[in-house]
N, C-alpha and C. Protein backbone atom coordinates (compact mmCIF):
# COMPACT_ATOMS: atom_id res chain seq x y z
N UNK A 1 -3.42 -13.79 7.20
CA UNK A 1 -3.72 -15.06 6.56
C UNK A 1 -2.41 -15.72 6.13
N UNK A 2 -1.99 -17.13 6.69
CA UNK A 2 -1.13 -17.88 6.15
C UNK A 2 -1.47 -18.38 4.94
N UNK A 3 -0.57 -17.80 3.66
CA UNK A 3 -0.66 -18.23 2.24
C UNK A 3 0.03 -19.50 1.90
N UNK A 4 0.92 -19.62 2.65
CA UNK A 4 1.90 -20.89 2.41
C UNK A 4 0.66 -22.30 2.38
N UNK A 5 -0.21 -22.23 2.89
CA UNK A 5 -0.41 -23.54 2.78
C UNK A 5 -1.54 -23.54 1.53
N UNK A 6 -1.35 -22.75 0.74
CA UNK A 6 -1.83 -22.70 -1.05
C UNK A 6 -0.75 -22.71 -2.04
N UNK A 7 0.28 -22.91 -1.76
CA UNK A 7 1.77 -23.32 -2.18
C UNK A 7 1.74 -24.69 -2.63
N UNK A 8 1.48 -24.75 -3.97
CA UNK A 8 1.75 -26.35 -4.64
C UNK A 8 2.96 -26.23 -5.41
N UNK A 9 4.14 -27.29 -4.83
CA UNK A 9 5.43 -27.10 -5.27
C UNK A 9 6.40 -25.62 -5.80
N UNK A 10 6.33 -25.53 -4.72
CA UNK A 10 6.62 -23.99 -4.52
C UNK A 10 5.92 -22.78 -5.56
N UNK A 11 5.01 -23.46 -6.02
CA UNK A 11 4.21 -22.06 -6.72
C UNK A 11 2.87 -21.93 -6.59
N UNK A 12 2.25 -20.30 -7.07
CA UNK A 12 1.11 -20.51 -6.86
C UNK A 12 0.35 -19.72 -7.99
N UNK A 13 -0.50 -19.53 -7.88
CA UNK A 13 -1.38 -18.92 -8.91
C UNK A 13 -2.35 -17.84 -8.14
N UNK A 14 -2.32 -16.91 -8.69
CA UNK A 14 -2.60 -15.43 -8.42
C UNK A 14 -3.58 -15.06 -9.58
N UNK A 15 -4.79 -13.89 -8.98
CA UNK A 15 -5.29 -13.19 -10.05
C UNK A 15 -5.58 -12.00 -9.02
N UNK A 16 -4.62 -10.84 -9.78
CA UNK A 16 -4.81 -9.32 -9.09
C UNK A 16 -5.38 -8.61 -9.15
N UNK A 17 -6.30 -8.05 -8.78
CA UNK A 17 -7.29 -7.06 -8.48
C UNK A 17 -7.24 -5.40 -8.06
N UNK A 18 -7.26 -4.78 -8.79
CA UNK A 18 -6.53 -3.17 -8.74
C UNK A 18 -7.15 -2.97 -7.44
N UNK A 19 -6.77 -2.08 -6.52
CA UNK A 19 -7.67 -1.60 -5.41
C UNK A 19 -6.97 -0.17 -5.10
N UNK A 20 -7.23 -0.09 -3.59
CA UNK A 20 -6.83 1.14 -3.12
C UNK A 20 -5.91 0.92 -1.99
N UNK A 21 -5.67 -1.02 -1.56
CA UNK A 21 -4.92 -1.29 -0.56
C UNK A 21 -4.67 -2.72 -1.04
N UNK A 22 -3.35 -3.24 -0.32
CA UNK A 22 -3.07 -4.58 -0.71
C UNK A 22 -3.68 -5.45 0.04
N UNK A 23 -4.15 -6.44 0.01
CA UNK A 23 -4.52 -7.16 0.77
C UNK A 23 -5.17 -8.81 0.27
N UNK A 24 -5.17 -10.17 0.73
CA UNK A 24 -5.86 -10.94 0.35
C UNK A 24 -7.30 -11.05 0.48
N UNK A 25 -7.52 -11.28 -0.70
CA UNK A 25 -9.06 -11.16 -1.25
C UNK A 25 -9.96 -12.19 -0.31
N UNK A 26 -9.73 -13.26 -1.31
CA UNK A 26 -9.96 -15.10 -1.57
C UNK A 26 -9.10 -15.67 -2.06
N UNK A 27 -9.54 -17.49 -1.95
CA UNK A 27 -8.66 -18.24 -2.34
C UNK A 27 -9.86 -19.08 -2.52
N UNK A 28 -9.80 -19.20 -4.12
CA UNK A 28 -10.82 -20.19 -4.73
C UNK A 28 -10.81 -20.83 -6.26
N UNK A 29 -10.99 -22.01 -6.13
CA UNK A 29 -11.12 -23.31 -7.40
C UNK A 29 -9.04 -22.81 -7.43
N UNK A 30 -8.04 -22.91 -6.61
CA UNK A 30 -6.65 -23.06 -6.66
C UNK A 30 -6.24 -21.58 -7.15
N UNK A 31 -6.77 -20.46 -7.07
CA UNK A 31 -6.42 -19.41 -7.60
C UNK A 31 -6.70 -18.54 -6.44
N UNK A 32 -5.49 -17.60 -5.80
CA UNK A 32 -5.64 -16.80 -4.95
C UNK A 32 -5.67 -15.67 -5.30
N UNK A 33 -6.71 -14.32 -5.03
CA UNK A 33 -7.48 -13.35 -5.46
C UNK A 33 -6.62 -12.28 -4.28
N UNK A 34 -6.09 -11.23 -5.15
CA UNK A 34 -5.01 -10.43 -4.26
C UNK A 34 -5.22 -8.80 -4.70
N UNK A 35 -5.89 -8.13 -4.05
CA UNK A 35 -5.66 -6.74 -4.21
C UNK A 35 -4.79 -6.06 -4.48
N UNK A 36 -4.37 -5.38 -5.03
CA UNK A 36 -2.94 -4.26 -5.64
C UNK A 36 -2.89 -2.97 -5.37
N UNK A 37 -2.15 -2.22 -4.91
CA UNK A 37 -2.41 -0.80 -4.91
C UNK A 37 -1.25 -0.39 -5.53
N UNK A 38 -1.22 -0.55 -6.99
CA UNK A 38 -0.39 -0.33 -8.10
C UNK A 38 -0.62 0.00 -9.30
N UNK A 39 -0.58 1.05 -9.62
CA UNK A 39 -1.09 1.23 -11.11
C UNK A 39 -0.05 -0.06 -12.13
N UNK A 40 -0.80 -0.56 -13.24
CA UNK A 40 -0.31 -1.94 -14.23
C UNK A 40 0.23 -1.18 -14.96
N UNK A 41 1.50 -0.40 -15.30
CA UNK A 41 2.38 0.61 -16.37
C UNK A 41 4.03 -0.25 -15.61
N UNK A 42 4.51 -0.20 -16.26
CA UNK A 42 5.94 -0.37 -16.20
C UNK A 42 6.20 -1.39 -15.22
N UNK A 43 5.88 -2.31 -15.15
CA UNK A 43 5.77 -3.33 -13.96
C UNK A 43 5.72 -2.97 -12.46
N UNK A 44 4.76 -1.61 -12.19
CA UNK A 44 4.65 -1.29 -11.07
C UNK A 44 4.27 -2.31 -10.24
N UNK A 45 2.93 -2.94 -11.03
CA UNK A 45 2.07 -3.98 -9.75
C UNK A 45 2.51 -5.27 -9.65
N UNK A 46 2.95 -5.50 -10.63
CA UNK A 46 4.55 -7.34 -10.31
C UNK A 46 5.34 -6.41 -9.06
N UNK A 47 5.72 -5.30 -9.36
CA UNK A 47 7.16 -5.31 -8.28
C UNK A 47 6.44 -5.06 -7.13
N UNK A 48 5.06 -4.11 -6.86
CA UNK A 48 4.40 -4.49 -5.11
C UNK A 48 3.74 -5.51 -4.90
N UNK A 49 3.38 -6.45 -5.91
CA UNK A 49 2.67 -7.87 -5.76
C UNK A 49 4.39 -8.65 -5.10
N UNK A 50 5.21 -8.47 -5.86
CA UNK A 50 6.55 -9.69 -5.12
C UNK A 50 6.42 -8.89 -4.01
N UNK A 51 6.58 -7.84 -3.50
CA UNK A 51 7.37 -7.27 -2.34
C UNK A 51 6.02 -7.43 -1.06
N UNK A 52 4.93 -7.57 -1.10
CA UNK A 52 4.00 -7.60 -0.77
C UNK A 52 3.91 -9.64 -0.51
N UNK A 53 4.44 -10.03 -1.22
CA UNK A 53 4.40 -11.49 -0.88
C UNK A 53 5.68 -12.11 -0.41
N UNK A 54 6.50 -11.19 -0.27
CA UNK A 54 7.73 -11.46 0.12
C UNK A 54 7.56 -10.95 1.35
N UNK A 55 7.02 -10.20 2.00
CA UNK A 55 6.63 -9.82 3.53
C UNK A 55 5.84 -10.82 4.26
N UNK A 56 4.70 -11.59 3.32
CA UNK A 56 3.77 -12.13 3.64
C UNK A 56 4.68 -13.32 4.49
N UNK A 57 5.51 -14.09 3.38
CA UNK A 57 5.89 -15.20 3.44
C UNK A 57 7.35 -15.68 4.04
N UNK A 58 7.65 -13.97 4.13
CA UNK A 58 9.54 -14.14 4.55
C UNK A 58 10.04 -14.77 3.18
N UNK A 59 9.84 -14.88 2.27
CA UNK A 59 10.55 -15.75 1.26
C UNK A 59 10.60 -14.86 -0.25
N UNK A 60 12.02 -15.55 -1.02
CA UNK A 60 12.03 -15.02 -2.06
C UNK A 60 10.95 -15.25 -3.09
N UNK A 61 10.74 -14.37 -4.43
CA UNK A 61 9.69 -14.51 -4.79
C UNK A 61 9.84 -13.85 -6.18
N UNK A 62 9.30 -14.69 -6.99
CA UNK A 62 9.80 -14.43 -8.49
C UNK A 62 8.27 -14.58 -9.25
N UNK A 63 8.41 -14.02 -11.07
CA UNK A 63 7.17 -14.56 -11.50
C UNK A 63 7.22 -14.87 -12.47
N UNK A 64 6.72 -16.61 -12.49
CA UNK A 64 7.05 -17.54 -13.42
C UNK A 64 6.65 -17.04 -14.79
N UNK A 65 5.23 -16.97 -15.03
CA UNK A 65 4.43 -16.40 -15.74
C UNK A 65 3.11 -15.16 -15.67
N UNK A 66 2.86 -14.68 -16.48
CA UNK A 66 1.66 -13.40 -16.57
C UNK A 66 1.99 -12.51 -16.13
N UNK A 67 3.43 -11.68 -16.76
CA UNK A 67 4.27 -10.29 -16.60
C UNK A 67 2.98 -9.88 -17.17
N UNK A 68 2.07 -9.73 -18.22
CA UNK A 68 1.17 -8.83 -18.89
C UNK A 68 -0.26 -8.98 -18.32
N UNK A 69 -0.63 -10.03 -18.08
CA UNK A 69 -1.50 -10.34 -16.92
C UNK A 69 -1.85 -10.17 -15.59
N UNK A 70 -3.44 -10.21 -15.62
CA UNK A 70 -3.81 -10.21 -14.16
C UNK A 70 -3.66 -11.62 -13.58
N UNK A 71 -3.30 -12.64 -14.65
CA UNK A 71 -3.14 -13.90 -13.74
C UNK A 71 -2.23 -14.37 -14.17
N UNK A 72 -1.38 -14.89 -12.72
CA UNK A 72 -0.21 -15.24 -12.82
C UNK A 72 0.52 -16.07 -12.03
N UNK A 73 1.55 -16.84 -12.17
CA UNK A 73 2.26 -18.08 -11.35
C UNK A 73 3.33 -17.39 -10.81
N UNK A 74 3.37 -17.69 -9.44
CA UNK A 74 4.36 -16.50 -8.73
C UNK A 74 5.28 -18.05 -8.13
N UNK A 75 6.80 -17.92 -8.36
CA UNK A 75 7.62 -18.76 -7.66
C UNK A 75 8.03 -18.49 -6.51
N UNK A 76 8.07 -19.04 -5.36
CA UNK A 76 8.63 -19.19 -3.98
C UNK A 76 10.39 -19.75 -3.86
N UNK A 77 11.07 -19.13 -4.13
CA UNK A 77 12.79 -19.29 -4.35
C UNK A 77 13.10 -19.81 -2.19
C-alpha cells in the first residue's frame, strides 16, 4: 500500500495497534491504523513504527507528537 498519498504537508497521523506483525491496518476519517510488533516500554514501538515507515516510504521519519501515545503525528523529513 502506497501511504504517501495520506501525507498532508509532510505529516500524518497514526493510531498503533499492538499485534503480532507490522502491517497497515486502515486509513479512516484522516487517521491511518498501523499494526506494531513492539512491546510500548522504552520507546520500542516509536523506534519499529519509524523504521517500518521509513522502509515503507524510502524517507526520513521523525515523531512530531504522541511519544506516550497510541496516536500520533509522524513527520516525513
Amino acid at each position: 500500500m502506497d501511504i504517501t498519498s495520506y501525507v498532508k504537508n509532510n505529516e500524518l497521523r497514526i493510531h498503533i495497534i499492538p499485534s503480532t506483525k507490522d502491517e497497515i491496518h486502515k486509513f479512516e476519517n484522516g487517521i491511518l491504523y498501523i499494526t506494531i510488533n513492539a512491546p510500548p516500554e522504552k520507546g520500542k514501538a516509536n523506534i519499529r513504527l519509524c523504521k517500518y515507515l521509513k522502509k515503507l516510504t524510502k524517507r526520513g521519519v521523525r515523531i512530531k507528537s504522541g511519544y506516550h501515545s497510541r496516536d500520533k503525528i509522524i513527520v516525513f523529513l
